[in-house]
N, C-alpha and C. Protein backbone atom coordinates (compact mmCIF):
# COMPACT_ATOMS: atom_id res chain seq x y z
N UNK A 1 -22.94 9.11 6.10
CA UNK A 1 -22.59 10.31 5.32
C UNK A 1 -22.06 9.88 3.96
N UNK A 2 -22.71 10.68 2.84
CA UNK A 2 -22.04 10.60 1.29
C UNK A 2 -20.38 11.23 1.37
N UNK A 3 -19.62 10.03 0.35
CA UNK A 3 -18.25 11.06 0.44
C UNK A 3 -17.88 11.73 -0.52
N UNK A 4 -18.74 12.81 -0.06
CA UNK A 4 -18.92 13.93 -1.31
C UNK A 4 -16.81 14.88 -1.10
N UNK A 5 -16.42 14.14 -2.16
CA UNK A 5 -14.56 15.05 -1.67
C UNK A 5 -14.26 16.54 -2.46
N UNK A 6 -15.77 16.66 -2.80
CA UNK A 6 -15.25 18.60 -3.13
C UNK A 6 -15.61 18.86 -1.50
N UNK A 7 -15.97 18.18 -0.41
CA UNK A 7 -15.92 18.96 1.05
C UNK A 7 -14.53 18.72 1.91
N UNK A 8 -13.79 18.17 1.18
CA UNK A 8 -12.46 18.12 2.11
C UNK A 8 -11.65 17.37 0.72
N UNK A 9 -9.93 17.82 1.23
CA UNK A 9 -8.42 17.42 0.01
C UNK A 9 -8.59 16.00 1.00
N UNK A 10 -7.52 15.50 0.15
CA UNK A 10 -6.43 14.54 0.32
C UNK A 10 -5.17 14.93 -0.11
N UNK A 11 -4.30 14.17 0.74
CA UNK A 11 -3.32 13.95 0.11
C UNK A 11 -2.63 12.28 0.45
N UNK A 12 -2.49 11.62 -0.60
CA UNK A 12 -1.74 10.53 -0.55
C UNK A 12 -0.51 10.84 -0.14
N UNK A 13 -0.24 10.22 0.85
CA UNK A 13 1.52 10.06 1.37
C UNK A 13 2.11 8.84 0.38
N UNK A 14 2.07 8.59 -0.32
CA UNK A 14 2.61 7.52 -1.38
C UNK A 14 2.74 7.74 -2.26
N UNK A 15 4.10 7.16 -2.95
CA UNK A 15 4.95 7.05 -4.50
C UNK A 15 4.64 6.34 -5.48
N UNK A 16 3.53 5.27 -4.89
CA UNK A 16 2.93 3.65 -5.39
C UNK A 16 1.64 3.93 -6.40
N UNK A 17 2.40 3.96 -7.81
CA UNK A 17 1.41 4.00 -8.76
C UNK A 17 0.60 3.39 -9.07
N UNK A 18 0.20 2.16 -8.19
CA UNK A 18 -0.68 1.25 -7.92
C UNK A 18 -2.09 1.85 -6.85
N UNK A 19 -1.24 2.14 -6.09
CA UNK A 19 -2.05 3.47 -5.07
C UNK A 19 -2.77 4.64 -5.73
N UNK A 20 -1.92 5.24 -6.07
CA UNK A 20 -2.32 6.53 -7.42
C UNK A 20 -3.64 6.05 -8.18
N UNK A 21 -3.29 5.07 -8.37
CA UNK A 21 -4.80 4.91 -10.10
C UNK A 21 -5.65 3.62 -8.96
N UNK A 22 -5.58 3.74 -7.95
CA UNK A 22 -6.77 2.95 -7.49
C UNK A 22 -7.51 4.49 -6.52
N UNK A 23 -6.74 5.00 -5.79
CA UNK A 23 -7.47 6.32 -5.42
C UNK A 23 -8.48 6.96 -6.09
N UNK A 24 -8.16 6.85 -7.72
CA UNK A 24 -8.35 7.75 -8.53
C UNK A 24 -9.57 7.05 -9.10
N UNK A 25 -9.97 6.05 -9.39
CA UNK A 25 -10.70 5.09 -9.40
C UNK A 25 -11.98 5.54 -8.68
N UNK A 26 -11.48 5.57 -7.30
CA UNK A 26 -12.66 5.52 -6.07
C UNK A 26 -13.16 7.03 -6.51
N UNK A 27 -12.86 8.06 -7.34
CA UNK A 27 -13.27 9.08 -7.70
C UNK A 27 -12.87 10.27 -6.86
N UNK A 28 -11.60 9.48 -6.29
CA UNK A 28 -10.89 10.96 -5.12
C UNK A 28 -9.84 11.81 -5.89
N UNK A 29 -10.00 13.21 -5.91
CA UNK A 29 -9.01 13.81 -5.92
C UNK A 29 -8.28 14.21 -5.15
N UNK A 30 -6.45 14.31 -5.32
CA UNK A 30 -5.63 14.05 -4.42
C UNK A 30 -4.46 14.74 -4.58
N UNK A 31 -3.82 15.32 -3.64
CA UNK A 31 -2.04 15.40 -4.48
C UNK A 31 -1.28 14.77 -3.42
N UNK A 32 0.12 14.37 -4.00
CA UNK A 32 0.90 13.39 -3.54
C UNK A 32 2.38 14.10 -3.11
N UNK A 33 2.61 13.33 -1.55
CA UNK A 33 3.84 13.37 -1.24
C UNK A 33 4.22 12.13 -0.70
N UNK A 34 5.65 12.10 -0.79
CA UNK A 34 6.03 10.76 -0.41
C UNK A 34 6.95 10.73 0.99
N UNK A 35 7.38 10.18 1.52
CA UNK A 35 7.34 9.86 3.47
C UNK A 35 8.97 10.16 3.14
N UNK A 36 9.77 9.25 2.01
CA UNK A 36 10.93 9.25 2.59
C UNK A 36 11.74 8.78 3.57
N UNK A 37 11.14 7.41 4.25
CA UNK A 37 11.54 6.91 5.65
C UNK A 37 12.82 6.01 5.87
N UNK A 38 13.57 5.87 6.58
CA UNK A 38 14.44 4.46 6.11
C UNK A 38 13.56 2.82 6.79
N UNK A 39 12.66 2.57 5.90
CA UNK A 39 12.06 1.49 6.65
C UNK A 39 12.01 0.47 7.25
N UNK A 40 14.18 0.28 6.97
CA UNK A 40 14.37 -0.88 7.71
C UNK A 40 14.62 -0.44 8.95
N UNK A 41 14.43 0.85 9.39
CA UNK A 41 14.98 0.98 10.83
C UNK A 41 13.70 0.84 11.82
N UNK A 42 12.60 0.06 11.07
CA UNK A 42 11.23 -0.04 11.69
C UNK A 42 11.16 -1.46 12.03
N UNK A 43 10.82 -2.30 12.61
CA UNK A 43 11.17 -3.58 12.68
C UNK A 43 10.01 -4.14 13.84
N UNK A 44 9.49 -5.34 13.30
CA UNK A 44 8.15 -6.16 14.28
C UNK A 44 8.05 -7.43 13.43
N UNK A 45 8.00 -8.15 14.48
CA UNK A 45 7.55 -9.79 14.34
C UNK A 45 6.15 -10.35 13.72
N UNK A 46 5.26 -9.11 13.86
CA UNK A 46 3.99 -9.31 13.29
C UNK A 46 3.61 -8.54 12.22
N UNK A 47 3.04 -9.20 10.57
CA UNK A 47 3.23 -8.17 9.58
C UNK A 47 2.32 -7.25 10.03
N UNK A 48 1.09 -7.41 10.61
CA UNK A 48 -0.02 -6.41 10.36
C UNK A 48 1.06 -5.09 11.91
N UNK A 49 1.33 -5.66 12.66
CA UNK A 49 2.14 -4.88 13.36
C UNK A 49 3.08 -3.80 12.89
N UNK A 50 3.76 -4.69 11.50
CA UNK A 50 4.99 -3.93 11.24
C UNK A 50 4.39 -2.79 9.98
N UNK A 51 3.68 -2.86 9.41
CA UNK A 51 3.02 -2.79 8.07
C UNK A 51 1.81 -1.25 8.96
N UNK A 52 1.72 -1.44 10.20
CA UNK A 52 0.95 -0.30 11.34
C UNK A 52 2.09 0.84 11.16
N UNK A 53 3.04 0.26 11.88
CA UNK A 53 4.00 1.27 12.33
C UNK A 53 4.26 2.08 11.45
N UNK A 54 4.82 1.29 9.88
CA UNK A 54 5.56 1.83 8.91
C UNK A 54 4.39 2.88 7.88
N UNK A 55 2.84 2.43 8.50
CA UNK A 55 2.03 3.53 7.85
C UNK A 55 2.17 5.03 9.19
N UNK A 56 2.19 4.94 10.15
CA UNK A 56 2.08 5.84 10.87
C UNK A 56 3.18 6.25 10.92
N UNK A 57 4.73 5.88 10.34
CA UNK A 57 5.90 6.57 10.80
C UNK A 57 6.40 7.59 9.04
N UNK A 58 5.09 7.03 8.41
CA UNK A 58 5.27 7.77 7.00
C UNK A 58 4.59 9.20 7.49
N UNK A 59 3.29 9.15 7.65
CA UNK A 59 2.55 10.07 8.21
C UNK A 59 3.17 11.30 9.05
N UNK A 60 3.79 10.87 9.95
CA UNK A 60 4.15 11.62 10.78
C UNK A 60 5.57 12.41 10.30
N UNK A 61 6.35 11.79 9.45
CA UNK A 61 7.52 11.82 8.19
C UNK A 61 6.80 13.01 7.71
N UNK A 62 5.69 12.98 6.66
CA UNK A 62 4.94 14.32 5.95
C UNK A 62 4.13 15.27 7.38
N UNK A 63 4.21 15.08 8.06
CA UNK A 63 3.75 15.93 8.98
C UNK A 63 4.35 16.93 9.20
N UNK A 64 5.15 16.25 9.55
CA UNK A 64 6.45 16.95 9.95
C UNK A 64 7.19 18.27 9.10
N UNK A 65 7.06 17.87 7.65
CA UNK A 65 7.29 18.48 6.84
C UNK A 65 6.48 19.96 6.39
N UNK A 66 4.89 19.33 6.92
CA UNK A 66 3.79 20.43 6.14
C UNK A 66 3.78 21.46 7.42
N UNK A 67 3.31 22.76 7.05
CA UNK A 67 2.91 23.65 7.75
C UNK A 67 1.36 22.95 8.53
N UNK A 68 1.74 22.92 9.47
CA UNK A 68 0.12 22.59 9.98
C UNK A 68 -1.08 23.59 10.67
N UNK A 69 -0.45 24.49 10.65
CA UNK A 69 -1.69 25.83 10.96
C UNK A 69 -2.50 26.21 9.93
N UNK A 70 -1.47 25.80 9.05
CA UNK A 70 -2.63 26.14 7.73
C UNK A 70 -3.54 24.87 7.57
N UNK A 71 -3.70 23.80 8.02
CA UNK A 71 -4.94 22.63 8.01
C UNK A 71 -5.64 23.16 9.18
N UNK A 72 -5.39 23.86 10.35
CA UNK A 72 -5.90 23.63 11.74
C UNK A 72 -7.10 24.70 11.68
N UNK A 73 -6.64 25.82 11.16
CA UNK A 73 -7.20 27.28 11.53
C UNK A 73 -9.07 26.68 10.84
N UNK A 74 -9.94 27.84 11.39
CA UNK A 74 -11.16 27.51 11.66
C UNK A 74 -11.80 27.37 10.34
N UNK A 75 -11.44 28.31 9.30
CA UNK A 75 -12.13 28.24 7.66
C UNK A 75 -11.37 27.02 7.09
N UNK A 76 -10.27 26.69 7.53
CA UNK A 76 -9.87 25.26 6.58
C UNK A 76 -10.62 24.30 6.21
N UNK A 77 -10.56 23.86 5.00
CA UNK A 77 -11.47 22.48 4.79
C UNK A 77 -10.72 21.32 5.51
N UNK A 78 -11.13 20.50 6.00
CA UNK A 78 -10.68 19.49 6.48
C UNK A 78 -9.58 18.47 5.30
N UNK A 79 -8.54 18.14 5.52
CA UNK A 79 -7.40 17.28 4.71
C UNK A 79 -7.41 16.13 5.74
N UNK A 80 -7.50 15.12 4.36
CA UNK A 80 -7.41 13.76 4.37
C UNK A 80 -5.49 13.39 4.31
N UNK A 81 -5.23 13.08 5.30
CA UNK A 81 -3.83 12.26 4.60
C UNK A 81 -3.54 11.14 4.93
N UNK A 82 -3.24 10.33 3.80
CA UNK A 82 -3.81 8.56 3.69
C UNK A 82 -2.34 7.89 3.44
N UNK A 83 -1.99 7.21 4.24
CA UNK A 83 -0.40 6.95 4.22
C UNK A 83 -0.85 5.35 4.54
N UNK A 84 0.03 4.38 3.78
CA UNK A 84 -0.05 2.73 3.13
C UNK A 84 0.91 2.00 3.47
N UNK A 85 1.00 0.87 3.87
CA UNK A 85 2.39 -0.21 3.68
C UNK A 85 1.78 -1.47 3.32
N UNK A 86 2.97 -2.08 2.82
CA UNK A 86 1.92 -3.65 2.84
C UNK A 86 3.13 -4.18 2.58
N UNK A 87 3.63 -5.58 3.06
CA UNK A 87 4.47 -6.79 2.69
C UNK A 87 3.79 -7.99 2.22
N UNK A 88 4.59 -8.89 1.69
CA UNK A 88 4.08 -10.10 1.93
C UNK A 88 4.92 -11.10 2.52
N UNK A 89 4.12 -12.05 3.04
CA UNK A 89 4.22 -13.18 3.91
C UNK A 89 4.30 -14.40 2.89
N UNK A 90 5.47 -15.26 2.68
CA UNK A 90 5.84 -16.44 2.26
C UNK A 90 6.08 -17.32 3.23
N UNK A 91 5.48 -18.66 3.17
CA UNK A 91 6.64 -19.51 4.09
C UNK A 91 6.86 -18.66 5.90
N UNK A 92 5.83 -17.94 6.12
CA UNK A 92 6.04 -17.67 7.73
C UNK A 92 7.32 -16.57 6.96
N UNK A 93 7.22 -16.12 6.42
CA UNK A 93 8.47 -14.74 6.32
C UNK A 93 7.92 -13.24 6.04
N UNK A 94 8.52 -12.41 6.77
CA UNK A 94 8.23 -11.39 5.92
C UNK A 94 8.76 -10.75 4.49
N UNK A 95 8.21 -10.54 3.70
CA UNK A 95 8.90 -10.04 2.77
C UNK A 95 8.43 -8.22 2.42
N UNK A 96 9.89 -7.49 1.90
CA UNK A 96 9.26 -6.22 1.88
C UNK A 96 9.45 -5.88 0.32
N UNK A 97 10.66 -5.00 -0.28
CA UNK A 97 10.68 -4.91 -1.42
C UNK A 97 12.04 -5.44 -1.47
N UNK A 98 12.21 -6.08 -2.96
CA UNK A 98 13.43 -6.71 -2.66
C UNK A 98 14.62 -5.93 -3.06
N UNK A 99 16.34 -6.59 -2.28
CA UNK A 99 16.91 -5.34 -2.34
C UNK A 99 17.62 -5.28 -3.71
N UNK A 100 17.15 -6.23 -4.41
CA UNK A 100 18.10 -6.28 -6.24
C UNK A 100 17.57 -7.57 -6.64
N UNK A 101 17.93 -7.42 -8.00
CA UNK A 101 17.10 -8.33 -8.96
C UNK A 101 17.36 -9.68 -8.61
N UNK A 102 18.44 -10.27 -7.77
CA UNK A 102 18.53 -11.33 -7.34
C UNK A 102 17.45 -11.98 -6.49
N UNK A 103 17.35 -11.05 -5.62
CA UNK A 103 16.34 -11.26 -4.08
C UNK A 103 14.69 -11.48 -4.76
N UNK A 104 14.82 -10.72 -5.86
CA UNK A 104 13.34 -10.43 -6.60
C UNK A 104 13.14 -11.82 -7.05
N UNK A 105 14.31 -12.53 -8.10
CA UNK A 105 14.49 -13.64 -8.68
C UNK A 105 13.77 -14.42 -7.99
N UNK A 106 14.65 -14.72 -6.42
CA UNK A 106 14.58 -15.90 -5.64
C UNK A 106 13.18 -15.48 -5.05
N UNK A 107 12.49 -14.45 -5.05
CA UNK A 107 11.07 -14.13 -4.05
C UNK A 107 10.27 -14.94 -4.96
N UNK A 108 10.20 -14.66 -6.51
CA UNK A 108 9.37 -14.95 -7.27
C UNK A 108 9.39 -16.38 -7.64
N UNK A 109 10.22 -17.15 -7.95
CA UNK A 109 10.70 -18.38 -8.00
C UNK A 109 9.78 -18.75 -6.89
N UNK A 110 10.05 -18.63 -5.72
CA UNK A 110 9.20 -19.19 -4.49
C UNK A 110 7.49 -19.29 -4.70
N UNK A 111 7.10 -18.19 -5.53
CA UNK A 111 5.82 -18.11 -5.39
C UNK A 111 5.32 -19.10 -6.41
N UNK A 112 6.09 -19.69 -7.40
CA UNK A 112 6.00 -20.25 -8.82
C UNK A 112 5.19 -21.99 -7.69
N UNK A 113 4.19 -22.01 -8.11
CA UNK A 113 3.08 -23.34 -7.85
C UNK A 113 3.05 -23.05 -6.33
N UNK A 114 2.77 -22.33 -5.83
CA UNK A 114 2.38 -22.24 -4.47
C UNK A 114 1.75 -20.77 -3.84
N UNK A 115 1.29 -19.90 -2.81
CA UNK A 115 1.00 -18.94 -2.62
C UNK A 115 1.98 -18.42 -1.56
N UNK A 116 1.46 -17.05 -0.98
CA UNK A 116 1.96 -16.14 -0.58
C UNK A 116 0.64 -14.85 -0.53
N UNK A 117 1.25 -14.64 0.63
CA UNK A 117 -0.36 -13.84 1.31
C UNK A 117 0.66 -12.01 1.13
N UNK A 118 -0.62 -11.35 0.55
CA UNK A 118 -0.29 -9.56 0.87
C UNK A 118 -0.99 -9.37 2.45
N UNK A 119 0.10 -8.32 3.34
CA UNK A 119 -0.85 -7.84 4.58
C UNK A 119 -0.58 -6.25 4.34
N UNK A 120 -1.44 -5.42 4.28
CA UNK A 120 -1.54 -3.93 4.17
C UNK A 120 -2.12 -3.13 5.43
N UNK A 121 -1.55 -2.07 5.48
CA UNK A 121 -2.33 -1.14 6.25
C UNK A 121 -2.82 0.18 5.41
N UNK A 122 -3.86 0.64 6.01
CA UNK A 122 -4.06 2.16 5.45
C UNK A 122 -4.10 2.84 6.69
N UNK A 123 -3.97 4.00 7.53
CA UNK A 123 -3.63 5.27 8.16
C UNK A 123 -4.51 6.04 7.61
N UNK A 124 -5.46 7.22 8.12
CA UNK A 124 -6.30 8.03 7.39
C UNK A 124 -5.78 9.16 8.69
N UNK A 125 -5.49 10.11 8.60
CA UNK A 125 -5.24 11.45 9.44
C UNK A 125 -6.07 12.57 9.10
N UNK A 126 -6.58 12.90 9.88
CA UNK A 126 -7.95 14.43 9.73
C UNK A 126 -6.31 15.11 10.09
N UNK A 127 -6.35 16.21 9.30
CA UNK A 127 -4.79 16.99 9.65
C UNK A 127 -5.78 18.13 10.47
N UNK A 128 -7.12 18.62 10.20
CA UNK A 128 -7.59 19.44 10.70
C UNK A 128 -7.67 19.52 12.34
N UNK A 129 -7.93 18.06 12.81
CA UNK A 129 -8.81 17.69 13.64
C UNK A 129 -7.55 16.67 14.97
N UNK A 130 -6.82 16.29 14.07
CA UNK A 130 -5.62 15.33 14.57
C UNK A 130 -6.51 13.61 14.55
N UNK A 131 -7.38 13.43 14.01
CA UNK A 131 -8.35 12.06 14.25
C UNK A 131 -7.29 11.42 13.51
N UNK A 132 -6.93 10.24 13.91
CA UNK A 132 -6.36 9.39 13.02
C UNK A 132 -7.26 7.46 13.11
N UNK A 133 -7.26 7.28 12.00
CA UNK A 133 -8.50 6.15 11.89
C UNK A 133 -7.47 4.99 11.22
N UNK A 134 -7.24 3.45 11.57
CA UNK A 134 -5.88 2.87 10.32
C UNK A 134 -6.75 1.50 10.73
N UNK A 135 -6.19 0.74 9.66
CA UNK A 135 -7.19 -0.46 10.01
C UNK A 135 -5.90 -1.23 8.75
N UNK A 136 -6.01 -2.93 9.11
CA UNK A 136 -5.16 -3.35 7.88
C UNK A 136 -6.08 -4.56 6.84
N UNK A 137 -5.49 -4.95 5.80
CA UNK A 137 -6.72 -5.87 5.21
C UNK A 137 -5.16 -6.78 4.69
N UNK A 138 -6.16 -8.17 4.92
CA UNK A 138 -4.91 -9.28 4.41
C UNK A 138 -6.10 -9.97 2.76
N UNK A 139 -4.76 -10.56 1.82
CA UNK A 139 -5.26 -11.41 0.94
C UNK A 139 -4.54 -12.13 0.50
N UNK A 140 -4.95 -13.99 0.26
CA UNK A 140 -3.89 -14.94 -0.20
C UNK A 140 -4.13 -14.78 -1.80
N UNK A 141 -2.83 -14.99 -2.23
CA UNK A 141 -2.75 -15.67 -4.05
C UNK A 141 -1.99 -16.57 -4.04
N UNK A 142 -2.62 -17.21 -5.13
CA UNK A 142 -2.22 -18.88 -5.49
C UNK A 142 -1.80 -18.45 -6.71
N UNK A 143 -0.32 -19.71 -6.85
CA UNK A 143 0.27 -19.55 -8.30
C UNK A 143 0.11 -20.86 -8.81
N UNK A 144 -0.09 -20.76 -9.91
CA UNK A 144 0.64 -21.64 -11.35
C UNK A 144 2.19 -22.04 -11.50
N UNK A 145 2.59 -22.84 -12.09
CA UNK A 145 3.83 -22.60 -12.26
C UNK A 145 4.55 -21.46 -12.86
N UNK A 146 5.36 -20.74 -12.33
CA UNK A 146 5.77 -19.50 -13.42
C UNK A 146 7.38 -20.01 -14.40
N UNK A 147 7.22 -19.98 -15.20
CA UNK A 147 7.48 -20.28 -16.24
C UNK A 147 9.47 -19.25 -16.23
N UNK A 148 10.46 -19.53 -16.17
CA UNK A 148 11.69 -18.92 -15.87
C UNK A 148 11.82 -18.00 -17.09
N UNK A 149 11.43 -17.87 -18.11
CA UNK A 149 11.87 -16.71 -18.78
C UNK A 149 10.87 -15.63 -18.62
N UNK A 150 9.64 -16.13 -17.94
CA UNK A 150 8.12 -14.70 -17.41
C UNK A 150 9.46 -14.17 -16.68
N UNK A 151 9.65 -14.81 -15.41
CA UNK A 151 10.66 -14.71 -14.22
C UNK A 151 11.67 -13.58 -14.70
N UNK A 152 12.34 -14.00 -15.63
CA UNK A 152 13.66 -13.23 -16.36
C UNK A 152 13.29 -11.52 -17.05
N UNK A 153 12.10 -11.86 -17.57
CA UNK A 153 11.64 -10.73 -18.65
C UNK A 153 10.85 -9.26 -17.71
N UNK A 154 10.17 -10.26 -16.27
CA UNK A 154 9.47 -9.40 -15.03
C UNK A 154 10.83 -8.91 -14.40
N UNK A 155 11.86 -9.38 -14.14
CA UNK A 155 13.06 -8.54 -13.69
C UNK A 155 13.93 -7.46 -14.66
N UNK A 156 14.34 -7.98 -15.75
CA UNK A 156 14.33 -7.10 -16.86
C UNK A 156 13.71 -5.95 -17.15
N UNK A 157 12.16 -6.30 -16.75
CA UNK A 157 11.75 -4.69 -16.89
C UNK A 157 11.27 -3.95 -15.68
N UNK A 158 11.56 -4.45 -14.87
CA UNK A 158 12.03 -3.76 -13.33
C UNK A 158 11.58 -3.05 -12.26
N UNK A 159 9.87 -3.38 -13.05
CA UNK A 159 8.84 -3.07 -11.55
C UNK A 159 8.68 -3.99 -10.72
N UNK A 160 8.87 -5.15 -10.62
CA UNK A 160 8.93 -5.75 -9.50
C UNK A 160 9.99 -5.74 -8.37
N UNK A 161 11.16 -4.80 -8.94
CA UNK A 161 11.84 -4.58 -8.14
C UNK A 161 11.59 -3.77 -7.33
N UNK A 162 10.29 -2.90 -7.26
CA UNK A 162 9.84 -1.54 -6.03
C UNK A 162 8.74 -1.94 -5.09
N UNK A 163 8.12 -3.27 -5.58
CA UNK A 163 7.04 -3.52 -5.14
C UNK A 163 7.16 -4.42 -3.80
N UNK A 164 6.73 -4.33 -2.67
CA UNK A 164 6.92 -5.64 -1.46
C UNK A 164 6.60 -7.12 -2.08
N UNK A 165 8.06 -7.72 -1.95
CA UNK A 165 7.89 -9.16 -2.28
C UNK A 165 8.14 -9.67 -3.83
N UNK A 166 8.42 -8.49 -4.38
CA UNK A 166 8.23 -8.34 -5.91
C UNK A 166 7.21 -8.97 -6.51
N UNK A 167 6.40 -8.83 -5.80
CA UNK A 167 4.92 -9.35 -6.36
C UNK A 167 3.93 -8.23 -6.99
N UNK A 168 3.92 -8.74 -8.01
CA UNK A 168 2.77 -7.82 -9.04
C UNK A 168 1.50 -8.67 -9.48
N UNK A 169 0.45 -8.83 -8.77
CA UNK A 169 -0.17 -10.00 -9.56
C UNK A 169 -0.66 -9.44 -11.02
N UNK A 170 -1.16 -7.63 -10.93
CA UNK A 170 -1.79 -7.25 -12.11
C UNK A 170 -0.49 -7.09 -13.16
N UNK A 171 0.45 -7.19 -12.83
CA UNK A 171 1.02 -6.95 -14.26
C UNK A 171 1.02 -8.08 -15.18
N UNK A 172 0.59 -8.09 -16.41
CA UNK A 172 0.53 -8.77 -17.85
C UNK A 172 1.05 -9.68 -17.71
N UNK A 173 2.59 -10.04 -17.31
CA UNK A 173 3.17 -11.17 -17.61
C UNK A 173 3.14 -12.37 -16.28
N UNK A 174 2.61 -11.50 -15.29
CA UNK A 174 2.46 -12.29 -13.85
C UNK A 174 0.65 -12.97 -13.74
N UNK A 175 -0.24 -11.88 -14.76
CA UNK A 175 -1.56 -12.27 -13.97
C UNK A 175 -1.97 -13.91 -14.53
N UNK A 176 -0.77 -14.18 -15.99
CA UNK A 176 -1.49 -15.34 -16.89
C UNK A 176 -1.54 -16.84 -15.74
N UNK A 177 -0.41 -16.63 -14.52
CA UNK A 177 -0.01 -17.40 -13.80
C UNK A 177 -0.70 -17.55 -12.24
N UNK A 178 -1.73 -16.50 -12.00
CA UNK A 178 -2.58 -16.45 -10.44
C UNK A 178 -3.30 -17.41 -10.80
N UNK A 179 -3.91 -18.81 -10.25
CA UNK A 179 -4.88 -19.65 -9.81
C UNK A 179 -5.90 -18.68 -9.28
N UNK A 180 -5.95 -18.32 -8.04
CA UNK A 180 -7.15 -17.27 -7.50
C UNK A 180 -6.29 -16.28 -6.52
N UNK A 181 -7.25 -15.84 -6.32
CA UNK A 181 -7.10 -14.34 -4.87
C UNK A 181 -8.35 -14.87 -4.00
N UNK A 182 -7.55 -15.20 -2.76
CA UNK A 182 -8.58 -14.87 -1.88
C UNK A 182 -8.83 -13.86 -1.17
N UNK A 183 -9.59 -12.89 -1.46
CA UNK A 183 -9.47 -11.14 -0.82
C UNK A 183 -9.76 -10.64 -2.33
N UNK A 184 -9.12 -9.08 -2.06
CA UNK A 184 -9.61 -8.18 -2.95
C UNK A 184 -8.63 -8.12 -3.83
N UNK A 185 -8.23 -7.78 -5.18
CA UNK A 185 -6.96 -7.26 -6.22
C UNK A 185 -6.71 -5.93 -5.95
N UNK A 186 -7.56 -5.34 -5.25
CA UNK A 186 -7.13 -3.70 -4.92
C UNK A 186 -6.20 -3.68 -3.53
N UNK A 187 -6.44 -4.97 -3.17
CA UNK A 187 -6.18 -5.08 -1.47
C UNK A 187 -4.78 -5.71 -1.68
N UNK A 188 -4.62 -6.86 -2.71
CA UNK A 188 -3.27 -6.70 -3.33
C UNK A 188 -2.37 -5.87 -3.89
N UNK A 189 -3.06 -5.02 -4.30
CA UNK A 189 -2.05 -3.99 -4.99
C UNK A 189 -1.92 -3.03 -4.21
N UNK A 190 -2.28 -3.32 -2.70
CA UNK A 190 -1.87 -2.13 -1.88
C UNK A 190 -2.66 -0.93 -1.34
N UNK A 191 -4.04 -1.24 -1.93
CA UNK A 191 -5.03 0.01 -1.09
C UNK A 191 -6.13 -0.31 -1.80
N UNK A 192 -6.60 -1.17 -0.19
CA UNK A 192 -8.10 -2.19 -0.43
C UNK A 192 -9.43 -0.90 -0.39
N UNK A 193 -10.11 -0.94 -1.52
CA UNK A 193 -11.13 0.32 -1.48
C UNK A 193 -12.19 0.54 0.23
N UNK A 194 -12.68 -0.89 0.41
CA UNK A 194 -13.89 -1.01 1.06
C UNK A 194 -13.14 -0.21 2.31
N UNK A 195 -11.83 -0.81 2.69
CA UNK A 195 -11.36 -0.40 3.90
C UNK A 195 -10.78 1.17 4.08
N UNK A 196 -10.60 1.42 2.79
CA UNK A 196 -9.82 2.99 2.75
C UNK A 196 -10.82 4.19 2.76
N UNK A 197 -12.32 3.36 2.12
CA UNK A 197 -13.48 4.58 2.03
C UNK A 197 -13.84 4.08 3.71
N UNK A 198 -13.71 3.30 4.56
CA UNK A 198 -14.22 3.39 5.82
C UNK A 198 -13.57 3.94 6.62
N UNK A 199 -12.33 4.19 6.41
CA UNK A 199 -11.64 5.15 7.60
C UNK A 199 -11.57 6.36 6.98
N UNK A 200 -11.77 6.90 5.50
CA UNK A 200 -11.93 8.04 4.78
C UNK A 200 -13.19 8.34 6.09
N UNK A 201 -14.40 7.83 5.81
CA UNK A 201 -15.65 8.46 6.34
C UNK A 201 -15.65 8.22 8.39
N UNK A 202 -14.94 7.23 8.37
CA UNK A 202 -14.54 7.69 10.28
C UNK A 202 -13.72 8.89 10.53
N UNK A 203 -12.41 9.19 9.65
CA UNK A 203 -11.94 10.00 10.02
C UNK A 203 -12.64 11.61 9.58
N UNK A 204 -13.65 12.02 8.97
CA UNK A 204 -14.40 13.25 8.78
C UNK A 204 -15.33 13.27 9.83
N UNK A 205 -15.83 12.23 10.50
CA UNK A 205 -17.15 12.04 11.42
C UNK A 205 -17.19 13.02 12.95
């Protein structure tokens, strides 16, 4: 099936403006709410495990919230709602977002001549239908040395402080320093296309 999306909404369950302009990209229109969860009270030994939960406990967070008779009833178009997590993995660790510019410091420092893997999930919910379709995608990056005043100037201006791991590979002052990606840059930044249009089109089926 073509994913023709004037036949059914979305809505992104995510705040992640990285998310936002890659959706938007894939040529979906969307509107956005955000979960609101406390995510440390979610907790697993395995990222793709923990990175599951914390997409399905967002989901169910906006569920909770929306009127759902109005998705269910028989003329409704079918709604997409696409809820995300992703950490990264250093050194056998998990990492999520860090909790202040210190933690960010010391995450990033770590990554300076060595790598560190992103693990993501995506969640796709038919709200019409209750189908829920989630699948996760992993990718390694390799660093360069990063250089302590990039380090200083990326905390200073303070998106790496929202991001899991405080890792940004696309931002300007981080990308001069990636060696490679093994995987996708969309899949790094948190919502891998190939995998998000395949549970988009399982969950309408």
């Amino acid at each position: 099936m073509s994913l023709n999306s004037s036949s059914f909404k979305i809505i992104l369950g995510s705040s992640s403006a990285s998310r936002r302009r890659i959706l938007s990209d894939m040529g979906f229109n969307f509107t956005i709410m955000s979960a609101d969860i406390d995510e440390k009270e979610i907790r697993m030994e395995k990222p793709e495990e923990l990175v599951m939960a914390l997409a399905e406990a967002k989901a169910d967070a906006i569920m909770g919230r929306l009127q759902m008779s109005d998705f269910t009833k028989d003329e409704a178009e079918p709604t997409l709602l696409i809820t995300a997590d992703q950490v990264v993995v250093h050194g056998g660790m998990i990492r999520e977002k860090p909790s202040g510019a210190e933690e960010a410091r010391a995450f990033i420092k770590g990554y300076s001549g060595g790598h560190a893997s992103t693990v993501g999930s995506i969640l796709v919910t038919n709200l019409k239908t209750g189908v829920r379709k989630e699948g996760w995608d992993k990718a390694e990056i390799y660093f360069h040395k990063i250089p302590d005043e990039i380090i200083e100037n990326l905390i200073k201006e303070g998106d790496v402080l929202y991001v899991a791991g405080g890792l940004m590979v696309e931002h300007p002052l981080t990308s001069p320093f990636v060696e490679a990606v093994v995987g996708t840059i969309d899949s790094v930044m948190g919502l891998p296309k190939a995998l998000t249009e395949r549970l988009t089109r399982e969950a309408l089926e």
